[in-house]
C-alpha atoms as a PDB file:
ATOM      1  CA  UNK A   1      19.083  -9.263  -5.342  1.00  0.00           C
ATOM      2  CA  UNK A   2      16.057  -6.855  -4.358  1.00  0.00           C
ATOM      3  CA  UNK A   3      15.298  -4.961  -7.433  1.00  0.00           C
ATOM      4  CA  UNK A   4      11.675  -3.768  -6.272  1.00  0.00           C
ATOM      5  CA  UNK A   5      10.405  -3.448  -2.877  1.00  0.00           C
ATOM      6  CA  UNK A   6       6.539  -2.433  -2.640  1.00  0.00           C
ATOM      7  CA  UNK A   7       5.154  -0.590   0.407  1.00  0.00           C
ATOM      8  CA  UNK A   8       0.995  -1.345   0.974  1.00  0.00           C
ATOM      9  CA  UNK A   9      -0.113   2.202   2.813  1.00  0.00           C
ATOM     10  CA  UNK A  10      -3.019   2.731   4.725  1.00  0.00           C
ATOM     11  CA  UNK A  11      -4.814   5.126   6.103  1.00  0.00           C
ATOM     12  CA  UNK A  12      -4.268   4.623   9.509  1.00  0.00           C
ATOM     13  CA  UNK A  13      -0.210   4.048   9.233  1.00  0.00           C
ATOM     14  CA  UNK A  14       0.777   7.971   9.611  1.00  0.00           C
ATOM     15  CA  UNK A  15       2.353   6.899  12.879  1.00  0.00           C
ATOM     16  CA  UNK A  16       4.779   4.497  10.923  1.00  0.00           C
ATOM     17  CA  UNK A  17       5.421   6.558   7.947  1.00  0.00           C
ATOM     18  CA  UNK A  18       9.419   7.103   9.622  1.00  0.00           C
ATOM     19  CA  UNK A  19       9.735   3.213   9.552  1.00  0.00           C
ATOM     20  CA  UNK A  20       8.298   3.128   6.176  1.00  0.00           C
ATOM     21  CA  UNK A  21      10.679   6.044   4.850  1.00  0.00           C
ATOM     22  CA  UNK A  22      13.767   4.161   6.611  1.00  0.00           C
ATOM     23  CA  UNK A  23      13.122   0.552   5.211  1.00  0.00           C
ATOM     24  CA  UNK A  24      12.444   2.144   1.655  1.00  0.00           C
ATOM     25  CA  UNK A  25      15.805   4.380   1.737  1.00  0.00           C
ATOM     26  CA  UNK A  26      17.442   1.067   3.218  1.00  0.00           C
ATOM     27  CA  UNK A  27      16.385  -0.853   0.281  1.00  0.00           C
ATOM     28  CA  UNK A  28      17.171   2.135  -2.751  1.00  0.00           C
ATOM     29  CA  UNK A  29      20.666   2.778  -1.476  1.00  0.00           C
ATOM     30  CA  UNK A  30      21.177  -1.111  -2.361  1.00  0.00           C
ATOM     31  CA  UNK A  31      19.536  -0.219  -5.646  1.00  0.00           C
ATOM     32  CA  UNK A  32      15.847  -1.376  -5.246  1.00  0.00           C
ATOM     33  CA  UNK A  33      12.779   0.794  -7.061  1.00  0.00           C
ATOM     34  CA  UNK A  34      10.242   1.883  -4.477  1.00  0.00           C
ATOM     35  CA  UNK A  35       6.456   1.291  -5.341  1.00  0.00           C
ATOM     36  CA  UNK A  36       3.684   2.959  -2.645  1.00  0.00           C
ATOM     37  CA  UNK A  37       0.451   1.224  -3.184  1.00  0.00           C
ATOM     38  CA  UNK A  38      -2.705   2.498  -1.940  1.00  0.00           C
ATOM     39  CA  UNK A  39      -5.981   0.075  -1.763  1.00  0.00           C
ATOM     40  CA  UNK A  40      -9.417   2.200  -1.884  1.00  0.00           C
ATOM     41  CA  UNK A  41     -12.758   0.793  -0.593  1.00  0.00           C
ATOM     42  CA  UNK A  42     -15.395   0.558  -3.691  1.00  0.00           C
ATOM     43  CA  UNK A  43     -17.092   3.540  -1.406  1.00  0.00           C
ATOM     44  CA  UNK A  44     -14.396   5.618  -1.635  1.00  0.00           C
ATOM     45  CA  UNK A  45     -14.334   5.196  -5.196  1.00  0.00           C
ATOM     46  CA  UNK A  46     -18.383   5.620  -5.846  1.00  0.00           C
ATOM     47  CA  UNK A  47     -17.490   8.458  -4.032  1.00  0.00           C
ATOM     48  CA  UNK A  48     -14.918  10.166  -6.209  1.00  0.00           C
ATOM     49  CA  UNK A  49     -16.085   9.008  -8.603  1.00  0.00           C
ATOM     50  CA  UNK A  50     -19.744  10.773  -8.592  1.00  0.00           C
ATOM     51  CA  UNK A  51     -18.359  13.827  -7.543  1.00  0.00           C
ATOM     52  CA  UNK A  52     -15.571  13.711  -9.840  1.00  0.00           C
ATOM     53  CA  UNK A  53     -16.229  12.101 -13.101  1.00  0.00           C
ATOM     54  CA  UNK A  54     -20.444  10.954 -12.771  1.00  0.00           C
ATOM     55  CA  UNK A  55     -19.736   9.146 -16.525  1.00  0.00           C
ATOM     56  CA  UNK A  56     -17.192   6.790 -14.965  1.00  0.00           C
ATOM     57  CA  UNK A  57     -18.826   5.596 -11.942  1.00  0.00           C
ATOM     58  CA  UNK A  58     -19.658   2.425 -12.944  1.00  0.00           C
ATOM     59  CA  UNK A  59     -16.529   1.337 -14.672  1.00  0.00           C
ATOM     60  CA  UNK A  60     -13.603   0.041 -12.603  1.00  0.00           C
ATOM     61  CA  UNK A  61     -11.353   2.789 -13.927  1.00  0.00           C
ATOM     62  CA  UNK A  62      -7.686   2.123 -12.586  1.00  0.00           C
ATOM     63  CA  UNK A  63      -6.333   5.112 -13.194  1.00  0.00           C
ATOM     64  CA  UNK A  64      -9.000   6.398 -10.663  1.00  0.00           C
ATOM     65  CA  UNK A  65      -7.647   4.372  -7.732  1.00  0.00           C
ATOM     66  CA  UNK A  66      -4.250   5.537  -8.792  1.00  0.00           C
ATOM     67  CA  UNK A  67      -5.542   8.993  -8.525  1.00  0.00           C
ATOM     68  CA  UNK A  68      -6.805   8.365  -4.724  1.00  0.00           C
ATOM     69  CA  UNK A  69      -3.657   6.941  -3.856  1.00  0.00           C
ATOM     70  CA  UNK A  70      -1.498  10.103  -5.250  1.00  0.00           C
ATOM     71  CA  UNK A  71      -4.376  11.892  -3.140  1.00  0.00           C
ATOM     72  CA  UNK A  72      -3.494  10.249   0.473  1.00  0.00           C
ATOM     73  CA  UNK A  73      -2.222  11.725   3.038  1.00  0.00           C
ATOM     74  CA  UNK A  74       0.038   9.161   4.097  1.00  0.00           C
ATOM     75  CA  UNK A  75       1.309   8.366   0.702  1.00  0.00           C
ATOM     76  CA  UNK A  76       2.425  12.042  -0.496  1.00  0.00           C
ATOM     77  CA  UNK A  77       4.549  11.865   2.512  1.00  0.00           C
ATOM     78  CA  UNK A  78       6.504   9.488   2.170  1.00  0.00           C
ATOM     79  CA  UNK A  79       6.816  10.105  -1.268  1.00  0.00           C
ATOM     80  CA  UNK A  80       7.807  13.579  -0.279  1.00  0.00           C
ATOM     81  CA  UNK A  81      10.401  12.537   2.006  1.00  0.00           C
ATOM     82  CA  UNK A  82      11.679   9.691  -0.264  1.00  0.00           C
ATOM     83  CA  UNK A  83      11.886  12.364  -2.864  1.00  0.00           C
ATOM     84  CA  UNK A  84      14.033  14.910  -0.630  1.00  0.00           C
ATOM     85  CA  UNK A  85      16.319  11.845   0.113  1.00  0.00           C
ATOM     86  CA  UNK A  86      17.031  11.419  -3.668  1.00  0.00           C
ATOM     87  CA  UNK A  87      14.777   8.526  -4.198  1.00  0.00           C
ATOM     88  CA  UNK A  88      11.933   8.057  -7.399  1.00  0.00           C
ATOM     89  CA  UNK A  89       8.788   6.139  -5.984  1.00  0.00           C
ATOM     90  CA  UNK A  90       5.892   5.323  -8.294  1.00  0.00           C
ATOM     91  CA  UNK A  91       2.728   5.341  -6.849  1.00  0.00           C
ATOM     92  CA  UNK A  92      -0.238   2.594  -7.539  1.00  0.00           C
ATOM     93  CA  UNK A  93      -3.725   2.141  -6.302  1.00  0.00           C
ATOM     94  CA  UNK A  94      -6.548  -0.255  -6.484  1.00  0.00           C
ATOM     95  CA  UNK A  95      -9.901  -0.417  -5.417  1.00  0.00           C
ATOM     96  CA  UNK A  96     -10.707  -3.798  -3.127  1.00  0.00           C
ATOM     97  CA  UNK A  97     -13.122  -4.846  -0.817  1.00  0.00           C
ATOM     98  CA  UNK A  98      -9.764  -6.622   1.410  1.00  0.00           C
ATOM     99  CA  UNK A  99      -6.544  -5.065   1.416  1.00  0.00           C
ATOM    100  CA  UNK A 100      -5.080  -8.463   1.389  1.00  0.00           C
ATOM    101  CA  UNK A 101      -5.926  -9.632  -1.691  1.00  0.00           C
ATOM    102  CA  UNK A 102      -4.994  -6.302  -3.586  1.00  0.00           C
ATOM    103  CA  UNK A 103      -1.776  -6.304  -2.251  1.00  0.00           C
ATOM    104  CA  UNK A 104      -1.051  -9.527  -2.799  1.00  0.00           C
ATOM    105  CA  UNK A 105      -2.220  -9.488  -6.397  1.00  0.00           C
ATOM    106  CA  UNK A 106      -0.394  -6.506  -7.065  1.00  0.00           C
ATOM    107  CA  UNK A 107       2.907  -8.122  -5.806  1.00  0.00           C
ATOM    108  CA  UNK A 108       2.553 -11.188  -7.657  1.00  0.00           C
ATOM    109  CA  UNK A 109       1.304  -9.127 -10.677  1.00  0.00           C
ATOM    110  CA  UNK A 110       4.311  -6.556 -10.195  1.00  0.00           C
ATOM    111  CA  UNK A 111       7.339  -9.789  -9.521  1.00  0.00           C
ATOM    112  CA  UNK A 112       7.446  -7.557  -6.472  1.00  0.00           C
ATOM    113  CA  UNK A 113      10.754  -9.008  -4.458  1.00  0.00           C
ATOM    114  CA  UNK A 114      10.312  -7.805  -0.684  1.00  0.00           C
ATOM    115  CA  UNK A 115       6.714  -6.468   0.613  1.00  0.00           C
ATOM    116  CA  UNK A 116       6.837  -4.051   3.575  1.00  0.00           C
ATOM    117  CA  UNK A 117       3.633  -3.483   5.220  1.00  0.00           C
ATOM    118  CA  UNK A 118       1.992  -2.407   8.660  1.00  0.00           C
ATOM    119  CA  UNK A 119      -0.026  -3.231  11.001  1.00  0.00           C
ATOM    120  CA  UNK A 120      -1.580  -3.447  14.629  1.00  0.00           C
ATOM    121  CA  UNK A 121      -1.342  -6.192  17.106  1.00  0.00           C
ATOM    122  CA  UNK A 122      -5.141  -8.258  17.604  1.00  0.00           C
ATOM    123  CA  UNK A 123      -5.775 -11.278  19.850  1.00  0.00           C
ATOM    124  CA  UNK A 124      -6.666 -14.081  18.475  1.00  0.00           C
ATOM    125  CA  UNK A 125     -10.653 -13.082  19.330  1.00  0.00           C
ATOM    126  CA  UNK A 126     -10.134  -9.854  17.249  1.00  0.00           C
ATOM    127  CA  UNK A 127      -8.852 -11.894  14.037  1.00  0.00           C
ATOM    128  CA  UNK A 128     -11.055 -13.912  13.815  1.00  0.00           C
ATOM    129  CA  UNK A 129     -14.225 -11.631  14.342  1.00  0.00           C
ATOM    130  CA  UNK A 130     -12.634  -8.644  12.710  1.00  0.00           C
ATOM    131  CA  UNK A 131     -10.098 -10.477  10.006  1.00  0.00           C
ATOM    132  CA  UNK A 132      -6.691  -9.421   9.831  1.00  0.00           C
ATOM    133  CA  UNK A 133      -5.611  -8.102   6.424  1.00  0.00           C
ATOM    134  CA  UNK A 134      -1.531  -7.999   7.535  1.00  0.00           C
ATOM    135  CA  UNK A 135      -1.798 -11.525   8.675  1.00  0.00           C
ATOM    136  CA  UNK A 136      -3.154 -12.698   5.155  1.00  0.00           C
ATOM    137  CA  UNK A 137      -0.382 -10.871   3.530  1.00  0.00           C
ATOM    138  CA  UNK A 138       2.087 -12.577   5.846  1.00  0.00           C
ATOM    139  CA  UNK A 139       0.763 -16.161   5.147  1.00  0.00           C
ATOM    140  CA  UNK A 140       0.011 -15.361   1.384  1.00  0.00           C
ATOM    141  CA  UNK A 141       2.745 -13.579   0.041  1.00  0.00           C
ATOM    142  CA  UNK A 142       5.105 -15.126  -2.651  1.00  0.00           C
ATOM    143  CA  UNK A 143       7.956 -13.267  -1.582  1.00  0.00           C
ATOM    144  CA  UNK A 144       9.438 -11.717   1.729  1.00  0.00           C
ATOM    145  CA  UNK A 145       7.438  -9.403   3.787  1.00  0.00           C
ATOM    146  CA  UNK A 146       8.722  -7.343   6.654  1.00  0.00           C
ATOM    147  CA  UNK A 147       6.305  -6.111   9.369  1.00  0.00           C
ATOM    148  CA  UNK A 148       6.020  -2.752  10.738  1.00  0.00           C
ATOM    149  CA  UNK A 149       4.221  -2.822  13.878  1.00  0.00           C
ATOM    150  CA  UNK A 150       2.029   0.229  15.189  1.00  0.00           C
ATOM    151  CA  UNK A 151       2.969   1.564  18.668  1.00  0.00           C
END
């Protein structure tokens, strides 16, 4: 049985965010929390951090990268929408350099049972020059993870 399903959101998946909403309300009817997690770059934390809270810059606050997540675009909607369909999500963040390796951690961290993130499709060329942090998560992951594909 799925008891917790964890959606990795990014920045650039407001075109998915109906696929994302779907899957999660496909997994809570069956009974399954919903977790949204949100990975920061360290530069978007320096940043919020100095104009936020200068004292705490050079800690690696979590509750900071928490507080971006809550702050993204593409996370309050879904949790919006999640929330109008009757569904409690709790919301995470992180700071990471890779997206891969946050999420990842996080799952394992978490006993996450089904991962559900997005991504676009690269050649071959493009992963190896520019990486491809969906592809890690595929290959990595200790537990199922479904794809969403960007049109």
């Amino acid at each position: 049985m799925i008891e917790t399903i964890l959606i990795a959101v990014r920045d650039d998946d407001a075109a998915i965010i109906d696929e994302f909403v779907e899957i999660s309300l496909a997994f809570a009817a069956r009974g399954a929390d919903v977790v949204l997690l949100y990975v920061s770059s360290p530069e978007a934390y320096e940043a919020f951090t100095l104009d936020s809270a200068p004292d705490v810059a050079a800690t690696d606050d979590p509750q900071i990268g928490i507080e971006l997540a809550q702050r993204n675009d593409v996370c309050q909607r879904i949790a919006e929408r999640l929330a109008a369909n009757g569904v409690d999500v709790e919301i995470q963040g992180r700071v990471s350099e890779t997206q891969s390796s946050a999420v990842i951690s996080v799952a394992e961290d978490a006993a996450i049972d089904h991962l559900v993130i997005g991504g676009q499709n690269r050649s071959p060329t493009g992963k190896a020059v520019f990486g491809d942090d969906s592809q890690r998560v595929l290959l990595n992951a200790a537990c199922p993870v479904t794809f969403v594909r960007h049109q």
